[in-house]
Protein backbone atom coordinates (compact mmCIF):
# COMPACT_ATOMS: atom_id res chain seq x y z
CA UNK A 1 13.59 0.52 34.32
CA UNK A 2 14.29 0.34 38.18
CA UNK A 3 12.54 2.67 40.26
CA UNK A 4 15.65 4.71 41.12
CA UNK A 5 16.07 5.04 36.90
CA UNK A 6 12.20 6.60 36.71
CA UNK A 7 13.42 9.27 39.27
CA UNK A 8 16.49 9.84 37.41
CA UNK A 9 14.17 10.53 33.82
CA UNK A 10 11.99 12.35 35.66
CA UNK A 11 14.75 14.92 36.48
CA UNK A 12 15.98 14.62 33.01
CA UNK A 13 12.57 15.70 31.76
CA UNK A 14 12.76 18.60 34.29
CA UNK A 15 16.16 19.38 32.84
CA UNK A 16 16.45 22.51 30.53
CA UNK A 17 13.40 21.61 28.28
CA UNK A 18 10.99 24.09 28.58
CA UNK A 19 11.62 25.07 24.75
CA UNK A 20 10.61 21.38 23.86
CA UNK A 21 6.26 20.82 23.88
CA UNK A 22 3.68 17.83 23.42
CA UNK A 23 0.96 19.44 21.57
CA UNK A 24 -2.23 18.49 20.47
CA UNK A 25 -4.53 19.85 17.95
CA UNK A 26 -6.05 22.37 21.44
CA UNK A 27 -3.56 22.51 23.85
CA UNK A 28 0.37 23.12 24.75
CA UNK A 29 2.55 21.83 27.25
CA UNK A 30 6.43 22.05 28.28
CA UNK A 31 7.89 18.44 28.18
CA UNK A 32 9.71 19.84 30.90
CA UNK A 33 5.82 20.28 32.98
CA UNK A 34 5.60 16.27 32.37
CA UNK A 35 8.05 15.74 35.43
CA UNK A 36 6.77 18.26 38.29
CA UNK A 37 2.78 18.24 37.17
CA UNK A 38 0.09 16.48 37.69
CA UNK A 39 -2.80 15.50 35.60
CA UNK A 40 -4.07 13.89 38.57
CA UNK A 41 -5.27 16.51 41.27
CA UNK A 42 -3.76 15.07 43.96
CA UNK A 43 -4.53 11.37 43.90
CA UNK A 44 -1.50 9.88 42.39
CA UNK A 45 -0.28 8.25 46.07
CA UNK A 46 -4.33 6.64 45.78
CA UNK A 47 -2.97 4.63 42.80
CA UNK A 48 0.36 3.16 44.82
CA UNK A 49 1.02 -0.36 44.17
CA UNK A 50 -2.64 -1.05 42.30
CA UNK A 51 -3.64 -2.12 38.87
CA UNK A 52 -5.13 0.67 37.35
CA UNK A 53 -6.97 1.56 33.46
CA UNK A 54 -5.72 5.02 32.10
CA UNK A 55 -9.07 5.99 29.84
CA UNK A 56 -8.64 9.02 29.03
CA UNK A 57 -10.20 11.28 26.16
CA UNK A 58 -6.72 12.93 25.34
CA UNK A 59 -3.84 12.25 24.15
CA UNK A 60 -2.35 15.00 25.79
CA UNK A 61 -3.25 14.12 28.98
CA UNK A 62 -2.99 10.47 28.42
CA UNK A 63 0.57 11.02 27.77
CA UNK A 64 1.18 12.98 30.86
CA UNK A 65 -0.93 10.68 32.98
CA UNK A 66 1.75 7.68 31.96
CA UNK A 67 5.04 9.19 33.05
CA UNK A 68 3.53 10.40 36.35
CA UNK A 69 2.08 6.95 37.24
CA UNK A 70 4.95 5.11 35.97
CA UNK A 71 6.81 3.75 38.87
CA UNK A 72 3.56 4.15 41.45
CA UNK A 73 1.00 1.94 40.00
CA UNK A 74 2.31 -1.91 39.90
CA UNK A 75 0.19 -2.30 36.23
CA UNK A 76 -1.19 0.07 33.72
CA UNK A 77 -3.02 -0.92 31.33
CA UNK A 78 -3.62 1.81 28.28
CA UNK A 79 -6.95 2.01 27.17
CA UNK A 80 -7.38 3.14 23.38
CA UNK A 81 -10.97 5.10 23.01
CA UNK A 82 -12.02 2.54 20.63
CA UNK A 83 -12.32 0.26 23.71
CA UNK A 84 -15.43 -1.79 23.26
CA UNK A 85 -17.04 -1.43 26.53
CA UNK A 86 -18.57 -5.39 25.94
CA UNK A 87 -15.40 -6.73 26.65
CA UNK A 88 -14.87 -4.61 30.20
CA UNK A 89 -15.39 -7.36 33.27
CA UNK A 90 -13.23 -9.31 30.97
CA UNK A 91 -10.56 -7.20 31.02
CA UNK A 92 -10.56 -5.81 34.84
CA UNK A 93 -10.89 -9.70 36.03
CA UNK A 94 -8.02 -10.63 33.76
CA UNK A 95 -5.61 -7.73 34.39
CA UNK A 96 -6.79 -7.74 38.30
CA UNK A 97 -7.98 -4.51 37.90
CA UNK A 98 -8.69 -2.36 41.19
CA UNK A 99 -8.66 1.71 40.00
CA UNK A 100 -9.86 3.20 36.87
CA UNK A 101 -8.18 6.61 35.65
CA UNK A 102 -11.13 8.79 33.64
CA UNK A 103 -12.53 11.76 32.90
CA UNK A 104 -15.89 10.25 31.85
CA UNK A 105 -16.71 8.23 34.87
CA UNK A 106 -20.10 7.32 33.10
CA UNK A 107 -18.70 5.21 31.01
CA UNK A 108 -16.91 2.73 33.87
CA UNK A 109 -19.58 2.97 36.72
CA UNK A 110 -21.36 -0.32 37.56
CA UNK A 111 -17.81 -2.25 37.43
CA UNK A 112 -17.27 -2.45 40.95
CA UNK A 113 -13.82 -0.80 40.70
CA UNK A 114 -12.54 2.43 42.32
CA UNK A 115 -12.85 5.67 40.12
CA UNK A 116 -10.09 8.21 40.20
CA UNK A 117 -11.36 11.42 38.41
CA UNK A 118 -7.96 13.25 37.17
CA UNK A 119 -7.63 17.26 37.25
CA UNK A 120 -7.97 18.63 33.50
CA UNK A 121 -5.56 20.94 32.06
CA UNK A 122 -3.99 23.31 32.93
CA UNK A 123 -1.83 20.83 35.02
CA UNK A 124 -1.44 21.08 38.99
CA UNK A 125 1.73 21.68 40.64
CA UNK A 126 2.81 18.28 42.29
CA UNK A 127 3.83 17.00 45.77
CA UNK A 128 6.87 14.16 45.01
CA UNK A 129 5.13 10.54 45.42
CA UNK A 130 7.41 7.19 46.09
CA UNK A 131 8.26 5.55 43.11
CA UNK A 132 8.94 1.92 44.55
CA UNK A 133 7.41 -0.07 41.67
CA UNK A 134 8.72 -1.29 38.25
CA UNK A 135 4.95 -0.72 36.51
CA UNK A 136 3.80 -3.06 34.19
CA UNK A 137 2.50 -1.41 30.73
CA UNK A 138 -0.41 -3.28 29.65
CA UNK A 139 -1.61 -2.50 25.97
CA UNK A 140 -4.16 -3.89 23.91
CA UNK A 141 -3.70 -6.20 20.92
CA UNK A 142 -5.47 -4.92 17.88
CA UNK A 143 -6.90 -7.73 16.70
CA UNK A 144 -10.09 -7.52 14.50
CA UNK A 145 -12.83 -9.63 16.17
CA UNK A 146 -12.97 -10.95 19.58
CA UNK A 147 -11.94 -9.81 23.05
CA UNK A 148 -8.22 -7.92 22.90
CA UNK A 149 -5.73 -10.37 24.31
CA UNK A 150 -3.52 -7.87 27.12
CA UNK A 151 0.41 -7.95 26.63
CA UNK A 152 2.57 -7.09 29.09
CA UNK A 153 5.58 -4.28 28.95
CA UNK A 154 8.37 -2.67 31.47
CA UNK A 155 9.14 0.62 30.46
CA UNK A 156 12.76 -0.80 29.70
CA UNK A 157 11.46 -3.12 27.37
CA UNK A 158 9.47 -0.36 25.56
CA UNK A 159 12.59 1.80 25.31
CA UNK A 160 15.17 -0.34 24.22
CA UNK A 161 14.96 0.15 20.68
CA UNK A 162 14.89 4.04 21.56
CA UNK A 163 18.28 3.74 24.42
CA UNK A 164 20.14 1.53 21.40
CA UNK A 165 19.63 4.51 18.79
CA UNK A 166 22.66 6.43 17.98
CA UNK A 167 21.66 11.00 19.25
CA UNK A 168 20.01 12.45 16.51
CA UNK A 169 22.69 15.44 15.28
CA UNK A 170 21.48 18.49 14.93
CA UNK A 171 18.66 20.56 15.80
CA UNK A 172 15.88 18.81 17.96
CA UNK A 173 13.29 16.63 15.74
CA UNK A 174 9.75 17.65 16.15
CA UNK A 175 7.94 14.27 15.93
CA UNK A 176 3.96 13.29 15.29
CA UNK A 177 2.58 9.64 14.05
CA UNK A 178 -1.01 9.11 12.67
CA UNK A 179 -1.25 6.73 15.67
CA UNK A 180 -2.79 6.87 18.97
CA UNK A 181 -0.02 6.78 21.77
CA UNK A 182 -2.09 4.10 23.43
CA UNK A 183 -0.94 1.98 21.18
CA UNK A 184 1.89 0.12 20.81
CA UNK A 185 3.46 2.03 17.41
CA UNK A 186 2.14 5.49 18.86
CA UNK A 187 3.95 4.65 22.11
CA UNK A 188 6.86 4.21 20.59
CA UNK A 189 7.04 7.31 19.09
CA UNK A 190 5.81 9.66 22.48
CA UNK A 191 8.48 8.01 24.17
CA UNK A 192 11.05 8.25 21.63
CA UNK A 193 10.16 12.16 21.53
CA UNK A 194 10.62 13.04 25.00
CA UNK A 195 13.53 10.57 25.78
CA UNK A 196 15.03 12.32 22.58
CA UNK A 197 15.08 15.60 23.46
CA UNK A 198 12.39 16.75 20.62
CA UNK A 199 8.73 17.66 20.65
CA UNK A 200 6.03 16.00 19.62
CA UNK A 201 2.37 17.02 17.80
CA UNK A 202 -0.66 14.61 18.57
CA UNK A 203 -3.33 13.37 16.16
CA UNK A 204 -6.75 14.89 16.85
CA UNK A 205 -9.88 12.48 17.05
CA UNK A 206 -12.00 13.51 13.97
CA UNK A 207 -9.56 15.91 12.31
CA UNK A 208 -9.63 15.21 8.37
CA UNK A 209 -6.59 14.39 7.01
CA UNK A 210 -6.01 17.69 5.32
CA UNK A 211 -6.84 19.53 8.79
CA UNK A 212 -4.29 17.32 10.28
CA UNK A 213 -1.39 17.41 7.89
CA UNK A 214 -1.74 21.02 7.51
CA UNK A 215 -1.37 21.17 11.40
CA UNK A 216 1.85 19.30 11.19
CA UNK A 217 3.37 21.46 8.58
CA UNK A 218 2.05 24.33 10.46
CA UNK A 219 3.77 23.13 13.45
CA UNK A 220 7.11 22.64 11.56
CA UNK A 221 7.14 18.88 12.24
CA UNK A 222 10.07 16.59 11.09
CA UNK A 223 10.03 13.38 11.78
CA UNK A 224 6.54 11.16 11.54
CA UNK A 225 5.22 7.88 11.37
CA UNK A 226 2.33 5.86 10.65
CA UNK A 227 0.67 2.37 8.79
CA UNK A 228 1.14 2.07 4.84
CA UNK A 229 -2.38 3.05 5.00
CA UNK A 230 -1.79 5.85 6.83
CA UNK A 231 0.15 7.07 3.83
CA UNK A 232 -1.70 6.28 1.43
CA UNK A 233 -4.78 8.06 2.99
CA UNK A 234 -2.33 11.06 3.38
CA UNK A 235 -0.71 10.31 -0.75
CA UNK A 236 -4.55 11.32 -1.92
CA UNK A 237 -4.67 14.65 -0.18
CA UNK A 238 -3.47 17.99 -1.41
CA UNK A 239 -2.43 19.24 1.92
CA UNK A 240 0.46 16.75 1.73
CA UNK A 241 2.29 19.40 -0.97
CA UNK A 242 2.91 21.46 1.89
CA UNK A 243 4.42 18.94 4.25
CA UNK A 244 7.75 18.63 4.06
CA UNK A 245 9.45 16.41 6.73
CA UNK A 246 13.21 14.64 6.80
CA UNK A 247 12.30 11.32 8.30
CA UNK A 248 9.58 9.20 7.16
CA UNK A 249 9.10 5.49 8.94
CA UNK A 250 6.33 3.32 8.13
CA UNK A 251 4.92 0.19 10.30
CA UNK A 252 1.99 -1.80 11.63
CA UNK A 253 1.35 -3.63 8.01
CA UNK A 254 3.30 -4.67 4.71
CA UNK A 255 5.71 -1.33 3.26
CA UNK A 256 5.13 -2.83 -0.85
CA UNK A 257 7.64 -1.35 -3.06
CA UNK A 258 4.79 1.26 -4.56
CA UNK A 259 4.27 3.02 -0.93
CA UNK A 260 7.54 3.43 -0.61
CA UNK A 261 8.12 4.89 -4.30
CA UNK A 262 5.27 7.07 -3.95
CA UNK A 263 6.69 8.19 -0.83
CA UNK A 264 9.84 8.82 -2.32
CA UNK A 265 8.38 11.10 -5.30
CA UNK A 266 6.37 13.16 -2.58
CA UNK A 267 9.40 13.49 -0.52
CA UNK A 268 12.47 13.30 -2.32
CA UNK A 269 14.92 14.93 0.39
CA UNK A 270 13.44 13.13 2.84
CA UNK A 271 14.77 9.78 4.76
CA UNK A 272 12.23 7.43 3.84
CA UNK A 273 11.99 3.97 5.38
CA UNK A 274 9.96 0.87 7.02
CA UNK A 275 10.63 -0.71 10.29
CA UNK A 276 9.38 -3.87 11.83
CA UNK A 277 7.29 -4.05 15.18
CA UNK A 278 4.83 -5.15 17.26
CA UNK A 279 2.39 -4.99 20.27
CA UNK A 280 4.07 -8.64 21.07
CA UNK A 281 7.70 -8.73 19.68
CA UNK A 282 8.72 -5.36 20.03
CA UNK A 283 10.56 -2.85 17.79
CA UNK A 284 12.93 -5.83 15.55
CA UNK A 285 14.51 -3.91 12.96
CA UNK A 286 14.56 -1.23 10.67
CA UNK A 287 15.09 -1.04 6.59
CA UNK A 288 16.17 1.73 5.36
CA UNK A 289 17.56 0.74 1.69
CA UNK A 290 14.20 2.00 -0.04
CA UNK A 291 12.88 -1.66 -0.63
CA UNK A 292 10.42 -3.47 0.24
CA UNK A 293 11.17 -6.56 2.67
CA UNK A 294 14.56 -7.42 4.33
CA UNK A 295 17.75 -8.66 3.66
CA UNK A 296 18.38 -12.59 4.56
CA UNK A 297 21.81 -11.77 6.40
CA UNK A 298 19.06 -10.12 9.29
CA UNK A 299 18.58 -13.63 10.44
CA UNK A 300 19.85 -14.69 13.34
CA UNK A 301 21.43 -12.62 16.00
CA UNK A 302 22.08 -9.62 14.96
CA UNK A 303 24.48 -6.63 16.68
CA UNK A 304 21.15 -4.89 18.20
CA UNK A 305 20.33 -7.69 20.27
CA UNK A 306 17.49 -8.76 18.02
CA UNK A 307 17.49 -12.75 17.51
CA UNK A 308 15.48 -13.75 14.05
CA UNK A 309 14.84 -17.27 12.96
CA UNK A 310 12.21 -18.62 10.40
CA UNK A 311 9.76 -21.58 11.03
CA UNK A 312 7.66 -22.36 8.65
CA UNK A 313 7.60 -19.82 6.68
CA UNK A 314 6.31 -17.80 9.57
CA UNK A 315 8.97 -15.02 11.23
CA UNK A 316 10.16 -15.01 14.98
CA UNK A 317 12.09 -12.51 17.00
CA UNK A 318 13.40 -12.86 20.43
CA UNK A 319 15.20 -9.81 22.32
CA UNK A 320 14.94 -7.15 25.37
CA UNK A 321 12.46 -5.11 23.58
CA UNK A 322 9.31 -8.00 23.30
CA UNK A 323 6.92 -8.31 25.71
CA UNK A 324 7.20 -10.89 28.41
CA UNK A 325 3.75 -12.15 28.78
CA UNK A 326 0.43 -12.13 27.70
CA UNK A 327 -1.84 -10.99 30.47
CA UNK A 328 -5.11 -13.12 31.95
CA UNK A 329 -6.23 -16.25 33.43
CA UNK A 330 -6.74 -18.26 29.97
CA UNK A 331 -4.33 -16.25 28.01
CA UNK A 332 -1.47 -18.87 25.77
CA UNK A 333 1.89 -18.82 26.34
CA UNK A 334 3.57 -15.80 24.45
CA UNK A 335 7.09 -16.87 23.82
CA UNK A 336 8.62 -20.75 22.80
CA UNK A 337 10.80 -22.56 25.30
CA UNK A 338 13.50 -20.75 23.82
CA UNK A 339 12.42 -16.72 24.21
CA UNK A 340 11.41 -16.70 20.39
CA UNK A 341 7.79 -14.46 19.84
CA UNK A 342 6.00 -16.28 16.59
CA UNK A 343 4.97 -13.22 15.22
CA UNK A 344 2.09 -14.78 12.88
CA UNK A 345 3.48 -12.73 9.96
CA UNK A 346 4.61 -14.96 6.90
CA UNK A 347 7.82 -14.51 4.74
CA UNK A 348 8.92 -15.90 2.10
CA UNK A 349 12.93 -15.72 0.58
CA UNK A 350 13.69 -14.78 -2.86
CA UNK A 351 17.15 -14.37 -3.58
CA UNK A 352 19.20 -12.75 -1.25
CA UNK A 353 16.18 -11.48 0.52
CA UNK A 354 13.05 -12.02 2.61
CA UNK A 355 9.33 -10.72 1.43
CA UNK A 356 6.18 -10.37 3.69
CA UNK A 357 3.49 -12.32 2.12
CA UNK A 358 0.49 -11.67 4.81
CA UNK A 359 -0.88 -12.62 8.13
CA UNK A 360 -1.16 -16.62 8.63
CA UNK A 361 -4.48 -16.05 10.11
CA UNK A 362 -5.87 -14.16 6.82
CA UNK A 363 -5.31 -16.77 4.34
CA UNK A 364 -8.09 -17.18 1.91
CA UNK A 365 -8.61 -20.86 0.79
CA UNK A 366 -9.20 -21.30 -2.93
CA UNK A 367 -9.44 -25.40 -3.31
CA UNK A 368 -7.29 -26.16 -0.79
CA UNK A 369 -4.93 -23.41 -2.06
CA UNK A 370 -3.50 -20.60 0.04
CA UNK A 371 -4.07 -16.80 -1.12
CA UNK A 372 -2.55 -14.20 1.03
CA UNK A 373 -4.33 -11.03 0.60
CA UNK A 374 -1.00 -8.74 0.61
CA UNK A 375 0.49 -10.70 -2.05
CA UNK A 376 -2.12 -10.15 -4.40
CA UNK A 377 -2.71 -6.24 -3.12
CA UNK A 378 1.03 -5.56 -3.71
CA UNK A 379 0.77 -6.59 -7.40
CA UNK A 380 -2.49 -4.65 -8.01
CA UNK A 381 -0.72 -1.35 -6.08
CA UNK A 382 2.08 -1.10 -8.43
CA UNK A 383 -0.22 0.15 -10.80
CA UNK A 384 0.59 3.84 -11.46
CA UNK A 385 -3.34 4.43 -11.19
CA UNK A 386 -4.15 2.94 -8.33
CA UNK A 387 -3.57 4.31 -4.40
CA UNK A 388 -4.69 1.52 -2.64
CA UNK A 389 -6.63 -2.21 -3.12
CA UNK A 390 -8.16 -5.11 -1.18
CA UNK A 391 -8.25 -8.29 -1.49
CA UNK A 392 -11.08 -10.04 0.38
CA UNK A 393 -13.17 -13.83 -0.60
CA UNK A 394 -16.35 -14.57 -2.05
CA UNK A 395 -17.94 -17.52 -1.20
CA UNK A 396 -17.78 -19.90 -4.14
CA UNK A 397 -20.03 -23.36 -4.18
CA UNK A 398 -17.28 -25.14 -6.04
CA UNK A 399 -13.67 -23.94 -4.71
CA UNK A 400 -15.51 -22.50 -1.20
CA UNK A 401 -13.97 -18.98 -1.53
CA UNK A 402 -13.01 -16.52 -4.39
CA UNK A 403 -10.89 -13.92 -4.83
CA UNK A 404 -12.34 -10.20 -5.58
CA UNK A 405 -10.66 -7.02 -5.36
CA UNK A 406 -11.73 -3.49 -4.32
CA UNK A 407 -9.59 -0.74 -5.66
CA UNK A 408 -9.33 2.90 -4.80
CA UNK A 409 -7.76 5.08 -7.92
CA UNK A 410 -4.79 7.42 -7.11
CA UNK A 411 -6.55 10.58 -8.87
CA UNK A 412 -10.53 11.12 -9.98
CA UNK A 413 -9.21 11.80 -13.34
CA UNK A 414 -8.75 8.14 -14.23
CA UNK A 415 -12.07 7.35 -13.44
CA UNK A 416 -12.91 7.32 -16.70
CA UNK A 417 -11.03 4.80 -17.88
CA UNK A 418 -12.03 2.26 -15.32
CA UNK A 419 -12.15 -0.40 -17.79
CA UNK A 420 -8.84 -0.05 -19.07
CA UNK A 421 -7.35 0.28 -15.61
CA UNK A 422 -9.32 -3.60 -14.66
CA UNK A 423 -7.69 -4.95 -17.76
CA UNK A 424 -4.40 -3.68 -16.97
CA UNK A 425 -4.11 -4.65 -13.52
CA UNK A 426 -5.71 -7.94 -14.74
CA UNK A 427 -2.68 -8.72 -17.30
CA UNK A 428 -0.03 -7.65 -14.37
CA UNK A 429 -1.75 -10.64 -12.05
CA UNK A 430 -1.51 -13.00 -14.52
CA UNK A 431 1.91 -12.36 -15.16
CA UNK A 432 2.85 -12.09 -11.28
CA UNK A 433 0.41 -14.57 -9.90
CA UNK A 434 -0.32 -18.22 -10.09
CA UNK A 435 -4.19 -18.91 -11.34
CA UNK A 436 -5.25 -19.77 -7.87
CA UNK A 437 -4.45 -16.32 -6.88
CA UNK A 438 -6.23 -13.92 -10.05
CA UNK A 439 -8.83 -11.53 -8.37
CA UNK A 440 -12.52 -12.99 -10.71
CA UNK A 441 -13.73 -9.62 -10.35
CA UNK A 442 -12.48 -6.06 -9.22
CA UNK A 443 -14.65 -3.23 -8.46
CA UNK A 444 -13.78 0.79 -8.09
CA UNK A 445 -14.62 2.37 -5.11
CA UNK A 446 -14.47 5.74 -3.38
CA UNK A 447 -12.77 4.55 -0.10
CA UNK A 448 -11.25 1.48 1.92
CA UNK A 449 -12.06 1.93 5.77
CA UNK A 450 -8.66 1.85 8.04
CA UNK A 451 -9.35 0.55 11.75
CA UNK A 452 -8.37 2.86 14.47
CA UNK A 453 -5.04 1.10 14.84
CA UNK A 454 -4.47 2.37 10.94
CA UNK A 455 -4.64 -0.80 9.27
CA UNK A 456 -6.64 -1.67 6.43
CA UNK A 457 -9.49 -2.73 7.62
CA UNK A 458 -10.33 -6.48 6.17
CA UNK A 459 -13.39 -7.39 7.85
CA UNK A 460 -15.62 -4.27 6.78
């Protein structure tokens, strides 16, 4: 978006919205507050034309702080509070960092980089500020080990999928994800609730997940999104009885076909589908036939200005919505000559349609044979007892890896019949899954840890 565009959704926010609010699981606000307030006591004009880190303990005011130094700052680069603080100078001499928005300055002294201490809540009437710049949104991959690579967004880019969608009918959505709006899939849907004309209620750090879906149903949300693990966190808990929203979306990992059944028995009135996005490629496309994968005909160009093609076996997307580069003086080139993101995420066509198989760089080698952990996880989660697995190697002398399984049950009741749960799930492998593939051993446990960006977490 141009500069003169930021001015013109700033006035739209203004606009007749005071009934519409961003909450979180302490505070309120007006979206309409978002375009005359400041979070910032004064020192937004400080932050004109400069690369600047938002790192800030809310969401609430996180999400405030982004609108209001959208079209000031020249980069912003949204810090998750997961950061690791290691990987700092690598990130402010990458992203040329020069300011650093916080309310716990302690934790960013010593960097040699201007502080900027924001105003807390309530918000502060606001002088108008030149908007002259089209700001850069930086955002952090989520990748598991390593330093985050930094990808690079315009706020046009990031609302693309959002400006293409068809007005909602009816009465206002109220939205809430179980992401973080600092990242890319929360992002999505903060700015798809306040461009949409709905509210939206923010995860909590810490809250349980019956605290937190009881809060949503309290706060009469419709619309929500979050991982397949997400879900089937939220599946085991008893507070999800009570929850009873229209429009259900799932992202960030593989949708199998027995998360989106369960979904479907929990709720039955409700629009129920999985959509396909990331930090790097943007929002591509959405399924919404209640099955797992995509149809074939989605490759190519399709009528959303999404461009799909398949290279070995791995999926690529070009359009408006993808980022346009990665950020930093050693990072690799994000797109191919010809505008096309490799996305890293195998597929593989059966039929008339394409399947996710996994992540390229989590193959486990069995003697020189590939195993994607998803594949094998989708078989063992069609089991009626079973919530949620993972598949993870063992080092083995003679093949160099092995494939185990931990399983979490749907319901304590069936813990007593662990045995005849491993056998079952044992004959479905064999009759899904080449040898190669067969988990040797599968244990039962209590829980599966989910990383803060609500995927299954695979290196714990």
């Amino acid at each position: 978006m141009s500069p003169r565009e930021i001015v013109a959704l700033r006035n739209y926010l203004a606009a007749g919205l005071s009934d519409r609010t961003l909450s979180d699981g302490t505070d309120t606000l007006a979206i309409g507050e978002i375009a005359y307030a400041t979070a910032l006591g004064g020192r937004l004009a400080e932050l004109a034309g400069r690369s600047v880190v938002l790192s800030l303990s809310t969401q609430l005011i996180s999400g405030v702080a982004m609108i209001e130094i959208d079209g000031v700052a020249r980069q912003m680069l949204l810090c998750p509070p997961d950061f690791d603080m290691k990987y700092a100078p690598t990130l402010i001499a990458d992203a040329q960092i020069d300011a650093i928005v916080t309310d716990d300055p302690a934790r960013w002294q010593g960097l040699g980089v201007d502080l900027i201490v924001p105003a807390r809540l309530p918000l502060q009437p606001a002088a108008p500020v030149d908007r002259l710049h089209t700001t850069h949104w930086l955002m952090l991959t989520s990748g598991t080990t390593g330093a985050p690579k930094i990808v690079a967004h315009t706020l046009a880019a990031l609302t693309g999928a959002i400006v293409a969608d068809a007005p909602a009918k009816g009465a206002p959505p109220t939205w809430a994800t179980f992401y973080d709006i600092r990242r890319y899939g929360g992002l999505q849907i903060f700015l798809r609730a306040i461009l949409g004309g709905g509210s939206m209620v923010l995860s909590t750090p810490g809250e349980s997940i019956a605290d937190h879906l009881a809060r949503l149903a309290a706060r009469g949300v419709t619309h929500i999104s979050g991982t397949p693990s997400h879900w089937r966190k939220a599946l085991m808990s008893a507070a999800l009885s009570t929850f009873r929203p229209n429009y259900v979306r799932l992202s960030g990992e593989i949708a199998d076909q027995a998360v989106l059944d369960s979904l479907r028995r929990a709720f039955p009135e409700a629009s129920i589908g999985h959509a396909y996005a990331s930090t790097e490629a943007g929002v591509g496309f959405a399924v919404n036939d209640g099955r797992e994968g995509f149809p074939a005909a989605m490759i190519g160009a399709n009528a959303n200005g999404v461009d799909m093609k398949v290279i070995d076996g791995s999926l690529r997307i070009r359009s408006g919505r993808t980022a346009h580069t990665y950020v930093g003086r050693s990072a690799p080139q994000l797109t191919d000559a010809d505008g096309f993101v490799d996305t890293g995420d195998m597929v593989e066509l059966r039929d008339d349609r394409y399947y996710f198989v996994g992540r390229r760089d989590g193959i486990i080698n069995v003697g020189g044979l590939k195993v994607h952990p998803e594949e094998v996880e989708a078989v063992i989660n069609r089991h009626p007892a079973v919530r949620m697995s993972r598949i993870r190697s063992r080092r083995s002398p003679i093949t160099g890896a092995l494939v185990v399984a931990d399983v979490v049950l749907a319901s304590v009741s069936d813990a007593g019949r662990t045995a005849e749960i491993r056998e079952a799930i044992l004959a479905d492998c064999k009759q899904s899954l080449p040898p190669h593939k067969l988990p040797v051993m599968i244990s039962f446990v209590e829980k599966l840890d989910v990383t803060a960006s609500g995927k299954l977490a695979r290196h714990a």
